[in-house]
Protein backbone atom coordinates (compact mmCIF):
# COMPACT_ATOMS: atom_id res chain seq x y z
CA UNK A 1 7.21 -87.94 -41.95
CA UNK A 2 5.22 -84.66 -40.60
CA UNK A 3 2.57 -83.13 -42.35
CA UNK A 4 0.29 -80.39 -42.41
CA UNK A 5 -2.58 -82.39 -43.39
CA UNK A 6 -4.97 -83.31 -40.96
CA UNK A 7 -6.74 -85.86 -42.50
CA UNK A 8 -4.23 -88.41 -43.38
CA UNK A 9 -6.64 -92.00 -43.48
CA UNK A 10 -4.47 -95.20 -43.83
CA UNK A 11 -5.67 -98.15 -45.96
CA UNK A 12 -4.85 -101.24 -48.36
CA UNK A 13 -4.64 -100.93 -52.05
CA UNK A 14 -7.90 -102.43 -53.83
CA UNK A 15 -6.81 -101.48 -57.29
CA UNK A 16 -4.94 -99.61 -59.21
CA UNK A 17 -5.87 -98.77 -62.85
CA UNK A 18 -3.05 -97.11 -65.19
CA UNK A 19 -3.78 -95.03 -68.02
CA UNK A 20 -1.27 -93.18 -70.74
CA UNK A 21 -0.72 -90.26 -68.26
CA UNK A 22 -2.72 -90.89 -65.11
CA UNK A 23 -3.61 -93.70 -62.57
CA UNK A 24 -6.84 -94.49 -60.76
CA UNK A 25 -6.40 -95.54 -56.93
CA UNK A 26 -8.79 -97.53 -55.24
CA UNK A 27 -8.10 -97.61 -51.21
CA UNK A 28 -10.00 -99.22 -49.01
CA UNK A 29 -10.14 -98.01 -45.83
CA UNK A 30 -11.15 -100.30 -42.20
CA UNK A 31 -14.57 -100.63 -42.07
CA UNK A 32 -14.82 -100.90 -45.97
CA UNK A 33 -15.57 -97.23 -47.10
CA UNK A 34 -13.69 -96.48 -50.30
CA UNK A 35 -11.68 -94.09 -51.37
CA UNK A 36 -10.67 -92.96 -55.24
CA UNK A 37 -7.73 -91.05 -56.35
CA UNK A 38 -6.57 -90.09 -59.77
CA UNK A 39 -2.56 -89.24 -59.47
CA UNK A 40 -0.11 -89.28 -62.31
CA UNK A 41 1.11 -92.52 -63.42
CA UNK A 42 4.83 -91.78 -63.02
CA UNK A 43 3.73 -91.04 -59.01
CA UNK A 44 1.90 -94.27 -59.05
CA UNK A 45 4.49 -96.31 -60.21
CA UNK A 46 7.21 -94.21 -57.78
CA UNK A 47 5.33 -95.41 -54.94
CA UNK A 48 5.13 -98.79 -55.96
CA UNK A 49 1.26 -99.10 -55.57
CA UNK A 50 0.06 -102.50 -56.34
CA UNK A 51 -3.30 -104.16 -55.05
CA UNK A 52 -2.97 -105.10 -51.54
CA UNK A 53 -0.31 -102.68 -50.29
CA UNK A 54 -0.92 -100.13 -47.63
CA UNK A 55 -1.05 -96.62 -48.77
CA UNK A 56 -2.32 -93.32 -47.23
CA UNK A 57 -4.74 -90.98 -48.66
CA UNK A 58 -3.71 -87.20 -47.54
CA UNK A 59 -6.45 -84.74 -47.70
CA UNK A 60 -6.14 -80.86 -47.31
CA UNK A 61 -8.65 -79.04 -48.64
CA UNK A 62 -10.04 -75.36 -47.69
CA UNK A 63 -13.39 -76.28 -49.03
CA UNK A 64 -15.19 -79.15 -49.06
CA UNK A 65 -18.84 -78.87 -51.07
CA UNK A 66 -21.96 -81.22 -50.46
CA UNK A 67 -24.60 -80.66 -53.17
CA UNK A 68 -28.27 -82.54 -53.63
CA UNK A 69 -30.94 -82.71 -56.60
């Protein structure tokens, strides 16, 4: 698979969470940074995510914002 995406990070299922429409992803990445995703739940369930799978989180964004108080 080719992508346009630069940032592609691969990691293992921690937890996935389904709701009525959408599903929260927990990924863990090496070195035990975590990352959270909310995708639909028929996606979810297409992909087969389950805790302790391998997944990748994509990421292409023009923008990327860091705020403080």
């Amino acid at each position: 698979m080719k992508l346009s995406a630069r940032n592609v990070l691969k990691g293992t299922v921690k937890s996935v969470t389904h709701g009525a429409v959408n599903s929260e992803v927990v990924l863990e990445l090496p070195g035990g940074a975590q990352l959270v995703s909310i995708i639909t739940k028929h996606s979810a369930e297409d992909l087969n995510l389950a805790a302790g799978s391998t997944a990748y989180a994509v990421i292409k964004a023009s923008n990327v914002m860091i705020a403080v108080d």
